[in-house]
Structure formats: structure tokens, C-alpha cells
N, C-alpha and C. Protein backbone atom coordinates (compact mmCIF):
# COMPACT_ATOMS: atom_id res chain seq x y z
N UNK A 1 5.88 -0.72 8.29
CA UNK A 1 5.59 -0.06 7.03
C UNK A 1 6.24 -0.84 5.90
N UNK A 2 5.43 -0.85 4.56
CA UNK A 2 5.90 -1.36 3.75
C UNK A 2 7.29 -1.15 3.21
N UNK A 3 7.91 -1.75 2.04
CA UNK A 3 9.12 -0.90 1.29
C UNK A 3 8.64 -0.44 0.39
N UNK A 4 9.89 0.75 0.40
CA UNK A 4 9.41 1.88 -0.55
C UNK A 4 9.73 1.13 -1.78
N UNK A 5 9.06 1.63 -2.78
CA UNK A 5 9.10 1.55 -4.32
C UNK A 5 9.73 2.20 -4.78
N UNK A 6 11.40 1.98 -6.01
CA UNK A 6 11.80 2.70 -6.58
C UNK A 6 11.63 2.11 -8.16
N UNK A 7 11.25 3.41 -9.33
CA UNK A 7 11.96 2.63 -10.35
C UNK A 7 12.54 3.00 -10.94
N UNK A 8 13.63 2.35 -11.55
CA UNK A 8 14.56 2.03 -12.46
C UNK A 8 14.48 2.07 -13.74
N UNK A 9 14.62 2.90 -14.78
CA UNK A 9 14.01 2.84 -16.11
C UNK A 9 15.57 3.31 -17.08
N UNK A 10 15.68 2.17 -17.85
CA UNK A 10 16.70 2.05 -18.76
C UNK A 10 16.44 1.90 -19.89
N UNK A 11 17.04 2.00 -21.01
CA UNK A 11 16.59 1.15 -21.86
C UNK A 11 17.85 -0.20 -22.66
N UNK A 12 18.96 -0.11 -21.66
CA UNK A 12 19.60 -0.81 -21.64
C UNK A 12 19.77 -1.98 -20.10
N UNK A 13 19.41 -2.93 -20.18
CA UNK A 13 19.28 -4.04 -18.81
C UNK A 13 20.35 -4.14 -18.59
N UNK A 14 21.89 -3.70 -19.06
CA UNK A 14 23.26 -3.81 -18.22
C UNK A 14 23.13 -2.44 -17.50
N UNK A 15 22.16 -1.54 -17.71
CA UNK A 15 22.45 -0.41 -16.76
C UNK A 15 21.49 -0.26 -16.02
N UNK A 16 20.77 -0.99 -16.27
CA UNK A 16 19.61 -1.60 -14.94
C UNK A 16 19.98 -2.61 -13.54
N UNK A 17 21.03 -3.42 -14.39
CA UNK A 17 21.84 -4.22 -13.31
C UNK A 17 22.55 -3.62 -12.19
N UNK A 18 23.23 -2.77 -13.47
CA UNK A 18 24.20 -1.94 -12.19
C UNK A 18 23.51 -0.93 -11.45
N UNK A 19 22.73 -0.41 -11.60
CA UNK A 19 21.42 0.30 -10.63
C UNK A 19 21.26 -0.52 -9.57
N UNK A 20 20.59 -1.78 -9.71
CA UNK A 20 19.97 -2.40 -8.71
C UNK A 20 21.19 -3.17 -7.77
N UNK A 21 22.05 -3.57 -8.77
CA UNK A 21 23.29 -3.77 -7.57
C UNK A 21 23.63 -2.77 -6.84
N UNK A 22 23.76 -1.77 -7.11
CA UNK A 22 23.82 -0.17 -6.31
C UNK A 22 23.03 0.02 -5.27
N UNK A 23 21.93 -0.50 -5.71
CA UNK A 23 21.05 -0.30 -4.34
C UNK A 23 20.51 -1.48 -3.62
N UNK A 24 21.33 -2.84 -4.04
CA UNK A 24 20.94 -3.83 -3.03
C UNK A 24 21.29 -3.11 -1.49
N UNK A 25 20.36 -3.87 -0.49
CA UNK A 25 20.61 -3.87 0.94
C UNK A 25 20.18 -2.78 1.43
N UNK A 26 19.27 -1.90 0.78
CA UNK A 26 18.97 -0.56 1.10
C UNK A 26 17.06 -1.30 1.33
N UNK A 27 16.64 -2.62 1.60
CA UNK A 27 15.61 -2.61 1.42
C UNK A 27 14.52 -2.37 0.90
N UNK A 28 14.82 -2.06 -0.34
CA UNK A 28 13.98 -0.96 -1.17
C UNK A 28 13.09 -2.16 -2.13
N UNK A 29 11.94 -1.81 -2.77
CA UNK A 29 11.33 -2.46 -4.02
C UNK A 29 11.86 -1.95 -5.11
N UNK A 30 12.64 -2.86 -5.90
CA UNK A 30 13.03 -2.27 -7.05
C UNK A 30 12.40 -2.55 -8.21
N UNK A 31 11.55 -1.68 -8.95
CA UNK A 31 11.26 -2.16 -10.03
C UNK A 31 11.65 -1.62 -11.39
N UNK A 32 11.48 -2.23 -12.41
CA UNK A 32 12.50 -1.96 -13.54
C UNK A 32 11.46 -2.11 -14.40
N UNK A 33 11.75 -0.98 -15.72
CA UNK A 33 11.44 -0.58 -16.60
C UNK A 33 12.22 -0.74 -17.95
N UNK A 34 12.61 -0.55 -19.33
CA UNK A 34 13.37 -0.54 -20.04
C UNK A 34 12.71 0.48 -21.22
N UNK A 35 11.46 1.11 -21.29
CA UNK A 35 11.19 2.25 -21.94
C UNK A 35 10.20 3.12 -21.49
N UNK A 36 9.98 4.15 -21.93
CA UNK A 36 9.38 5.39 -21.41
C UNK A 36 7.95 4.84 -21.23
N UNK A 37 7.18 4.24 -22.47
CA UNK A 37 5.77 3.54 -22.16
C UNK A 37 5.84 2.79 -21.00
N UNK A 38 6.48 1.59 -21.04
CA UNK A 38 6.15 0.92 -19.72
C UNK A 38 6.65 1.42 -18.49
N UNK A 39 7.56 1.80 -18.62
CA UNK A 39 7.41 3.16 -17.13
C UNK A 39 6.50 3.85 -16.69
N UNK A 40 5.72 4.58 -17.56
CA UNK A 40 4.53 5.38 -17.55
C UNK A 40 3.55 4.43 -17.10
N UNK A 41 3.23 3.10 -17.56
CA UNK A 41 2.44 2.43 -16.98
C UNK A 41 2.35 1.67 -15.61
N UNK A 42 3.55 1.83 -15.06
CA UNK A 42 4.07 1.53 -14.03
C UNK A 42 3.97 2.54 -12.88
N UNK A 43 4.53 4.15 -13.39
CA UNK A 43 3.67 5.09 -12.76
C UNK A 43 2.57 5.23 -11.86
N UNK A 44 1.59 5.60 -13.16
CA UNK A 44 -0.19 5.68 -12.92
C UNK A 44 -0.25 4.25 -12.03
N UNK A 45 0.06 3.08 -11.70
CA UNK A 45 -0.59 2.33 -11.40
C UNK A 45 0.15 1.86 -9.72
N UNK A 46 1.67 2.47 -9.38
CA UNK A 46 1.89 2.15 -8.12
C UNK A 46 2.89 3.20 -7.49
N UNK A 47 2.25 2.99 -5.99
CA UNK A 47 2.86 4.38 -5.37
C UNK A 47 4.41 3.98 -4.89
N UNK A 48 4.98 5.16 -6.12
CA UNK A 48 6.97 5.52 -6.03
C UNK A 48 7.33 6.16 -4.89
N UNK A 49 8.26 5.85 -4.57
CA UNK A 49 9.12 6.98 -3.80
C UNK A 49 10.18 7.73 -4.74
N UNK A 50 10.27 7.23 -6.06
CA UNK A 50 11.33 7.81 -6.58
C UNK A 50 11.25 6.86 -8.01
N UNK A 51 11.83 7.81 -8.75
CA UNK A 51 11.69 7.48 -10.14
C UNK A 51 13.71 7.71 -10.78
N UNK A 52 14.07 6.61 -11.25
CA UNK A 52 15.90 7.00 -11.49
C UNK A 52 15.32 6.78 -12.76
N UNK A 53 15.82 7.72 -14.13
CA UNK A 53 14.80 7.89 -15.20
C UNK A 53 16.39 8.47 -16.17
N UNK A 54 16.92 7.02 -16.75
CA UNK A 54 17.55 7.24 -18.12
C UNK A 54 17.20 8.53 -19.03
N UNK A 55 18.19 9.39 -19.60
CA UNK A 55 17.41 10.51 -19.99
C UNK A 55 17.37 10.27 -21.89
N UNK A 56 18.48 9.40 -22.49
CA UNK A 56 18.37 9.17 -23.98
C UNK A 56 17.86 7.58 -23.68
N UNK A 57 16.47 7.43 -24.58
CA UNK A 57 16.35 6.07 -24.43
C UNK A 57 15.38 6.21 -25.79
N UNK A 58 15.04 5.11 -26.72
CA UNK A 58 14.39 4.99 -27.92
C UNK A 58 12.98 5.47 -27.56
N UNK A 59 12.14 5.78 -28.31
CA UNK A 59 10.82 6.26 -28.67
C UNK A 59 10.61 7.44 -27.47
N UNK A 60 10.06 7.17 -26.50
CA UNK A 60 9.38 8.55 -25.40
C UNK A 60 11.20 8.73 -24.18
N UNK A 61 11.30 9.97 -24.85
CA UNK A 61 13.30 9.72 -23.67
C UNK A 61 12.39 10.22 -22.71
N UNK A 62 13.63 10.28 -21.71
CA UNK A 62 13.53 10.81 -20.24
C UNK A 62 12.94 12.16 -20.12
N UNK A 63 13.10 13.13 -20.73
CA UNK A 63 12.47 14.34 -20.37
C UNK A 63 11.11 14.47 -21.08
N UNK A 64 10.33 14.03 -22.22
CA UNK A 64 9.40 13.32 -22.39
C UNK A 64 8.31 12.92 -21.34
N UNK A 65 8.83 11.57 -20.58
CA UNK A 65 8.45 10.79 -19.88
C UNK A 65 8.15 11.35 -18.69
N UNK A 66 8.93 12.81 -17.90
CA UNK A 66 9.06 13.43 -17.17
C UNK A 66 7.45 14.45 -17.29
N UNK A 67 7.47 14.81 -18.66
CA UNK A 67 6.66 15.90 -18.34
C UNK A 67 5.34 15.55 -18.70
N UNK A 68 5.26 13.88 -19.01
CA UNK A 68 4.14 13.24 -18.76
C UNK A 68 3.75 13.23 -17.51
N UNK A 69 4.85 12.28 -16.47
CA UNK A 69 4.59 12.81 -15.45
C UNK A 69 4.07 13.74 -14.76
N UNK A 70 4.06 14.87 -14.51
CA UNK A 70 3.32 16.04 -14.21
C UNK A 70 2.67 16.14 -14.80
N UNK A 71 1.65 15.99 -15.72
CA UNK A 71 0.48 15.76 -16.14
C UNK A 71 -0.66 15.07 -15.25
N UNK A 72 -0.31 14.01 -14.62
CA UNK A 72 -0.97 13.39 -13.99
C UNK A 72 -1.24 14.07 -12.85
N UNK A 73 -2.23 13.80 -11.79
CA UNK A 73 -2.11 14.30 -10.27
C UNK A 73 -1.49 12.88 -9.78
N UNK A 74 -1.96 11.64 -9.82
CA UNK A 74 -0.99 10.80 -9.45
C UNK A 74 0.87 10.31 -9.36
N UNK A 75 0.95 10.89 -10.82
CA UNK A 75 2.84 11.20 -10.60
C UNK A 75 3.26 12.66 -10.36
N UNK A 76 2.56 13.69 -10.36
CA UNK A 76 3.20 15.23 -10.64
C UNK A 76 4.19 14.99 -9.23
N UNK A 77 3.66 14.86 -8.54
CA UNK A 77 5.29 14.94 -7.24
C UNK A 77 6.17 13.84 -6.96
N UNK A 78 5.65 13.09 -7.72
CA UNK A 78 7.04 11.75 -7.91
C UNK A 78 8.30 12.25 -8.21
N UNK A 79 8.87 12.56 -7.34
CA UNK A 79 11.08 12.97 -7.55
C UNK A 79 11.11 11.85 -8.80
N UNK A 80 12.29 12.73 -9.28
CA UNK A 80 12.53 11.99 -10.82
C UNK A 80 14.43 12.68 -10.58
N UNK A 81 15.17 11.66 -10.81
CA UNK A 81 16.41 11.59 -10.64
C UNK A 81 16.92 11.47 -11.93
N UNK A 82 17.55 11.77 -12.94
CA UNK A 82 18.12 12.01 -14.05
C UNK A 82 19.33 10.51 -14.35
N UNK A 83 19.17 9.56 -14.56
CA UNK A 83 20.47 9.09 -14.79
C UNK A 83 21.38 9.16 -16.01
N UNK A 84 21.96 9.52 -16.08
CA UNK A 84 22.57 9.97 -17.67
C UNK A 84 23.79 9.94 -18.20
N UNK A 85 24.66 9.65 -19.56
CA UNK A 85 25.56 9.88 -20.27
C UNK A 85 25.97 11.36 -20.61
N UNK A 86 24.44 11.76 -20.94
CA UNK A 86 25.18 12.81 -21.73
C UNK A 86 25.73 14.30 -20.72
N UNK A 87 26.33 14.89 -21.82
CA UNK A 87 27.30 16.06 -21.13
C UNK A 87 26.09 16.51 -20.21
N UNK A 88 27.04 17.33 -19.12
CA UNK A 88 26.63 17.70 -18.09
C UNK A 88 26.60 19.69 -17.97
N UNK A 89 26.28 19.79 -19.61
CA UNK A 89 26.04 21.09 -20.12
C UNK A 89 25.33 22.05 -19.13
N UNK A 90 25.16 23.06 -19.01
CA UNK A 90 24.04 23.87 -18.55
C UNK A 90 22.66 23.64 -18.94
N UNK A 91 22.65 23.94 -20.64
CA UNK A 91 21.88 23.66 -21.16
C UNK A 91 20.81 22.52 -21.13
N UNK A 92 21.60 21.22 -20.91
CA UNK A 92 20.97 19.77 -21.03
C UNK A 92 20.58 19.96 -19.51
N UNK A 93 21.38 20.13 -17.94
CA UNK A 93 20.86 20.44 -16.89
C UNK A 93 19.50 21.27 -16.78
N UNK A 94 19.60 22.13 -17.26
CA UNK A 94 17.85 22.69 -16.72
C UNK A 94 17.21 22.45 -17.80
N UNK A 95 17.37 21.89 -18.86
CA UNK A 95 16.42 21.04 -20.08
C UNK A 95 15.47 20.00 -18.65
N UNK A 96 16.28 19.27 -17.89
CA UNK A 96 16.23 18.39 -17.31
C UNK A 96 15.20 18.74 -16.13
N UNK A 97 15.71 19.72 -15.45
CA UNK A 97 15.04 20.42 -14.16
C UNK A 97 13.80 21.05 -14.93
N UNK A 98 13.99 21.55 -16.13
CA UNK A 98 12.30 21.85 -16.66
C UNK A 98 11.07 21.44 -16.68
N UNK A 99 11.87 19.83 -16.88
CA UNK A 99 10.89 18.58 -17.70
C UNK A 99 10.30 17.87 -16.17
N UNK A 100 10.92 18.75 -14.84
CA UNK A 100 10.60 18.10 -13.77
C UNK A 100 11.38 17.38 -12.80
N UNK A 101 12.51 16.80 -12.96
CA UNK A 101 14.23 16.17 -12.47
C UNK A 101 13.94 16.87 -11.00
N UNK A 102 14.53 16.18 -9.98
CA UNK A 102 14.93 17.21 -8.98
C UNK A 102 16.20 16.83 -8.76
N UNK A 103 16.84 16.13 -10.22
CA UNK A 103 18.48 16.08 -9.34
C UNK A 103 18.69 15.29 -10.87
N UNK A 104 20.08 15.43 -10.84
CA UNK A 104 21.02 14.19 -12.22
C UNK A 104 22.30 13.93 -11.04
N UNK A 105 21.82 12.10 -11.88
CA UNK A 105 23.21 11.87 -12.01
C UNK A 105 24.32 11.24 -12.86
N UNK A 106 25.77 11.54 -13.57
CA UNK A 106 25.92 11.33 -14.59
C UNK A 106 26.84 10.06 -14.57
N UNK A 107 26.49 9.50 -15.40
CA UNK A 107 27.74 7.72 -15.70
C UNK A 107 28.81 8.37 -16.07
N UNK A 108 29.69 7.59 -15.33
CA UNK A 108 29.69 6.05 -15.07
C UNK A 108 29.06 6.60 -13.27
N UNK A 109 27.98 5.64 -12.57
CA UNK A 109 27.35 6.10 -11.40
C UNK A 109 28.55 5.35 -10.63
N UNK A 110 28.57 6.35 -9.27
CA UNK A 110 29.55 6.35 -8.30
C UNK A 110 27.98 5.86 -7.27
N UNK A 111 28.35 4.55 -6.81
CA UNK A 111 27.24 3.59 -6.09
C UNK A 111 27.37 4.26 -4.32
N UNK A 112 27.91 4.82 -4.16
CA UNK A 112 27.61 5.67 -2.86
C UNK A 112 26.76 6.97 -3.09
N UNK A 113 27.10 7.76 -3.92
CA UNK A 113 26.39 8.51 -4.29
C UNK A 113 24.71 8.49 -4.67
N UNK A 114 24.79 7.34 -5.28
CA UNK A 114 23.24 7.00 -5.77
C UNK A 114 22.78 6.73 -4.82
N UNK A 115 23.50 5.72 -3.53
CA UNK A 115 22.71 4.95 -2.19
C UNK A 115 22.45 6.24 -1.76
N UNK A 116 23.39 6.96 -1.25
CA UNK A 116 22.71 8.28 -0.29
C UNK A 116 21.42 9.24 -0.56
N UNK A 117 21.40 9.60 -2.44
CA UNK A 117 20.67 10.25 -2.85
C UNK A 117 18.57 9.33 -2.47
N UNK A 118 19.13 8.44 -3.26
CA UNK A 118 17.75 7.40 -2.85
C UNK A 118 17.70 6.67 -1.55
N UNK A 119 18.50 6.72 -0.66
CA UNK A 119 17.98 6.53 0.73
C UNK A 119 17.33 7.98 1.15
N UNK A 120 17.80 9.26 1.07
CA UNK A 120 17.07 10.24 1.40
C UNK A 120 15.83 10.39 0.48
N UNK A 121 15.53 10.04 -0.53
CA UNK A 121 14.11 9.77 -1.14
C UNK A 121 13.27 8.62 -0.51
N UNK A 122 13.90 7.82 -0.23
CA UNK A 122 13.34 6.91 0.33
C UNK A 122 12.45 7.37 1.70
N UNK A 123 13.35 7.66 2.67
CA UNK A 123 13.08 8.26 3.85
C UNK A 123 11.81 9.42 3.44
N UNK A 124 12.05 10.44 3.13
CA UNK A 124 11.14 11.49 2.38
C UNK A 124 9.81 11.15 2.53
N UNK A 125 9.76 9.89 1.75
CA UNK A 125 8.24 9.22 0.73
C UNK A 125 7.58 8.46 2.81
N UNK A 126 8.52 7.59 3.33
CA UNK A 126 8.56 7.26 4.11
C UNK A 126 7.84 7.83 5.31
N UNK A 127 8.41 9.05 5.04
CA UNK A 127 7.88 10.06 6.35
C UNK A 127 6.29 10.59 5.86
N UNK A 128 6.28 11.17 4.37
CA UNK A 128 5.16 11.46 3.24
C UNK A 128 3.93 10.26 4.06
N UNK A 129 4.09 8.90 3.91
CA UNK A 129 3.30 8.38 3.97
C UNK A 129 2.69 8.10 5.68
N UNK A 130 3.69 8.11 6.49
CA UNK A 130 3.26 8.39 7.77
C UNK A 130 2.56 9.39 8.37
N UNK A 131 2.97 10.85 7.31
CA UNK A 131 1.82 12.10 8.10
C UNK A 131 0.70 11.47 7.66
N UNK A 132 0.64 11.16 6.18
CA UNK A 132 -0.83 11.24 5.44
C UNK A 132 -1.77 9.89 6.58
N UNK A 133 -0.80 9.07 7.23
CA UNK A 133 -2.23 8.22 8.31
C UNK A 133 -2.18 8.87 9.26
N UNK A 134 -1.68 9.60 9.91
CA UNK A 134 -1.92 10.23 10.91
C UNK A 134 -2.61 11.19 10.82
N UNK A 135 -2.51 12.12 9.38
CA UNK A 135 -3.95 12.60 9.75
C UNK A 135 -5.23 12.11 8.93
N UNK A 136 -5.29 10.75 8.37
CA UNK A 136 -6.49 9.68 8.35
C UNK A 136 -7.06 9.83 10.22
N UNK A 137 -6.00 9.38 11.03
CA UNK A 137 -6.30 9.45 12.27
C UNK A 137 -7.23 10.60 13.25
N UNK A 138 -6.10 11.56 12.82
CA UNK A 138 -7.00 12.85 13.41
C UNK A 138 -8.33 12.98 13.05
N UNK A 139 -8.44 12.54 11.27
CA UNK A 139 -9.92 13.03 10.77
C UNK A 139 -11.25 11.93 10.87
N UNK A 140 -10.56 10.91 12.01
CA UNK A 140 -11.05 9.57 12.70
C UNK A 140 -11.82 10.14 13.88
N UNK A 141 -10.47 10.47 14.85
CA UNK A 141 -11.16 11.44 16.16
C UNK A 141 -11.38 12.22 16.39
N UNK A 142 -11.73 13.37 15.45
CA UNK A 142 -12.82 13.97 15.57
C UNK A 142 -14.16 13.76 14.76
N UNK A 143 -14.09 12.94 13.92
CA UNK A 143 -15.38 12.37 13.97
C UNK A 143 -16.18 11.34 15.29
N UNK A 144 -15.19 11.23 16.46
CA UNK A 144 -15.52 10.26 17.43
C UNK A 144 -16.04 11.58 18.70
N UNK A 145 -14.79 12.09 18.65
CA UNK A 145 -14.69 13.15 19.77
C UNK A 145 -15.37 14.38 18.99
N UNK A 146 -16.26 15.27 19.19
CA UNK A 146 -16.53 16.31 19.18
C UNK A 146 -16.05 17.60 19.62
N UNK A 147 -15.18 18.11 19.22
CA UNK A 147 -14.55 19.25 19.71
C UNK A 147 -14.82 20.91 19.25
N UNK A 148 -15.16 22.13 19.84
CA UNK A 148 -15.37 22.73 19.06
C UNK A 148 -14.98 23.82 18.75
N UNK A 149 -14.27 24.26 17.69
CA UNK A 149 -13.65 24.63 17.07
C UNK A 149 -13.04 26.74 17.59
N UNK A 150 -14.17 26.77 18.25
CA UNK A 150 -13.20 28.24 18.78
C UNK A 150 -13.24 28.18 19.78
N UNK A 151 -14.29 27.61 20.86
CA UNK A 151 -13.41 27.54 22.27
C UNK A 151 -12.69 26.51 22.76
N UNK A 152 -12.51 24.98 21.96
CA UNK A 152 -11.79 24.09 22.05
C UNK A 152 -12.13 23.08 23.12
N UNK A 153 -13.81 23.40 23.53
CA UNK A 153 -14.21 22.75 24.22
C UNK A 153 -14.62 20.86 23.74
N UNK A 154 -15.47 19.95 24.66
CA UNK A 154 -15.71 19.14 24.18
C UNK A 154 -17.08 18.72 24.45
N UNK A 155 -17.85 18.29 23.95
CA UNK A 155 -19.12 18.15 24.10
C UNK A 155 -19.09 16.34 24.66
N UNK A 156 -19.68 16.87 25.80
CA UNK A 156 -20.39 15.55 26.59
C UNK A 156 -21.31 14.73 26.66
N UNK A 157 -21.41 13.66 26.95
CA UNK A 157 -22.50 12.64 27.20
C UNK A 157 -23.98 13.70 27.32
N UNK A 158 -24.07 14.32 28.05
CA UNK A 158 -25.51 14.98 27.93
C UNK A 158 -25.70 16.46 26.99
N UNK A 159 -24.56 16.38 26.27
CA UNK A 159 -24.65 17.42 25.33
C UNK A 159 -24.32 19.09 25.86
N UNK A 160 -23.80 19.24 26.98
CA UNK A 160 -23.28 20.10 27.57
C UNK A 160 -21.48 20.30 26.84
N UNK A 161 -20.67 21.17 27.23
CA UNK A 161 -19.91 21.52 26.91
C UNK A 161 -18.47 21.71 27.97
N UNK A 162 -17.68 20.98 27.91
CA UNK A 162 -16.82 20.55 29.01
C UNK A 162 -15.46 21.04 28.24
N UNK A 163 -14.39 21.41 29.56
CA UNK A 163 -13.01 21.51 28.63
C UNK A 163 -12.31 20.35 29.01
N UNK A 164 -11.39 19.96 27.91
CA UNK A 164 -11.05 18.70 27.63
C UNK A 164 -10.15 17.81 28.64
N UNK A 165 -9.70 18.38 30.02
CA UNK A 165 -9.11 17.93 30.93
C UNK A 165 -10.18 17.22 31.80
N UNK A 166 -11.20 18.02 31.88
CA UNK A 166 -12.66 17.21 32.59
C UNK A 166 -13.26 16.34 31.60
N UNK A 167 -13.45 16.35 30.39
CA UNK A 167 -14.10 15.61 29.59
C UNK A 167 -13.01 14.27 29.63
N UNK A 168 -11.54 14.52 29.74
CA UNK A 168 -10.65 12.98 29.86
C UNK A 168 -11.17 12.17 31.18
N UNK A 169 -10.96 13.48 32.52
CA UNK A 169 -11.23 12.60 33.58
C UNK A 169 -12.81 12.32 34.00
């Protein structure tokens, strides 16, 4: 399986650095952003496992950018991680969880903390993308196999109706 995609959206590149040094060795795609537009365009166009989303940044901030997000059907369930300065108010917290966040975390970032949080996003998206082929798969074989649906039988070579231990052997 591929690596997961995370991005990184700052609008300062020394706190983009220290992000991605944070999460070297975790195998991850890191991609980086530096404002709310080109994030957004980055979005709509490739599949995240996770979005770490500066919350004061010039023109469109983080909670903004967030509830663009959910707008879309392509980002609405993209996890969006809060990275942030500011106080760690009540207020500014579910400002945050409103706009869509499923988590903050506040600077100066403690780089264990961030690895654990986005390795379990990682994993998440990981697992996300493994049901969704497996049941590509299922909706493979039974278009191959004919099975039917309340007695769970299987329909045979001459169009008779077999249960599926005789229809294997």
C-alpha cells in the first residue's frame, strides 16, 4: 500500500520545518502548504489521511479553511488537527471543534505527541482504504458468483440452485 498523505499547512516555513522534522521516519507523504488557498487546493485534488492545519494564518485562517472543508464531499471527513499558538481557552477550543478539528495541538509542539497522534491517523486512513477494496472485491464476486440473497444458495452451471459447500466441491 501506498504512503499515507499528510498535510502540513503553515503560514510560516520555520513551523513547517519543525512539523516535518517531527514526523520524519514515520513514512508518511508530507506535503506542505503555507496558506489556506493553497491548502484547499491541495485538498479537493489528493487523498489525506490527515490535515495538521495552523489555526491564525493571513487571508482564509484555520477555522475558515476547516469549514470549507466540510463543504466538500471530498474533504468533509478529512481529520483536521489544530496546530496552534493561541490560548488554549474553552472558547477558542470548541470555536475549533465547530469549524470541524478533531483534536488541537498547542506550541511549542512536543514531537512525540504529534508522532503518536498522526501515526494513529495514519493507521485509521490506512485501514479506511483497505475495507473500501475489499469491498470493491466482494462487489467483484458477486457479480462472478451468483448467490441468492434469502436462501444463500448458489446458482449453477445449469441454472439449478445448489448450497455453497456443493457448488465449491
Amino acid at each position: 500500500m501506498e504512503k499515507q498523505s499528510v498535510l502540513l499547512v503553515d503560514d510560516h516555513p520555520e513551523n513547517l520545518v519543525v512539523l516535518e522534522q517531527s514526523l520524519d521516519g514515520l513514512g508518511l507523504d508530507l506535503i506542505k502548504a503555507t496558506s489556506g488557498n493553497d491548502a484547499l487546493a491541495i485538498v479537493l485534488e489528493r487523498d489525506l489521511a490527515l490535515v495538521l492545519l495552523d489555526v491564525q494564518m493571513p487571508g482564509m485562517d484555520g477555522y475558515e479553511m476547516a469549514e470549507l472543508m466540510r463543504q466538500f464531499d471530498k474533504s468533509k471527513y478529512i481529520p483536521i488537527i489544530f496546530v496552534t499558538a493561541i490560548d488554549g481557552t474553552d472558547q477558542q477550543v470548541f470555536k475549533g471543534y465547530e469549524s470541524g478539528a478533531v483534536d488541537f495541538l498547542f506550541k511549542p509542539i512536543v514531537p512525540e505527541i504529534l508522532r503518536s497522534k498522526v501515526s494513529v491517523f495514519a493507521d485509521l486512513h490506512r485501514q479506511k482504504l483497505l475495507i473500501e477494496q475489499q469491498v470493491e472485491e466482494i462487489k467483484t464476486l458477486r457479480g462472478i458468483l451468483p448467490v441468492c440473497s434469502h436462501c444463500k444458495k448458489v446458482r449453477n452451471d445449469l441454472g439449478g440452485w445448489d448450497d455453497l459447500e456443493v457448488y465449491v466441491r
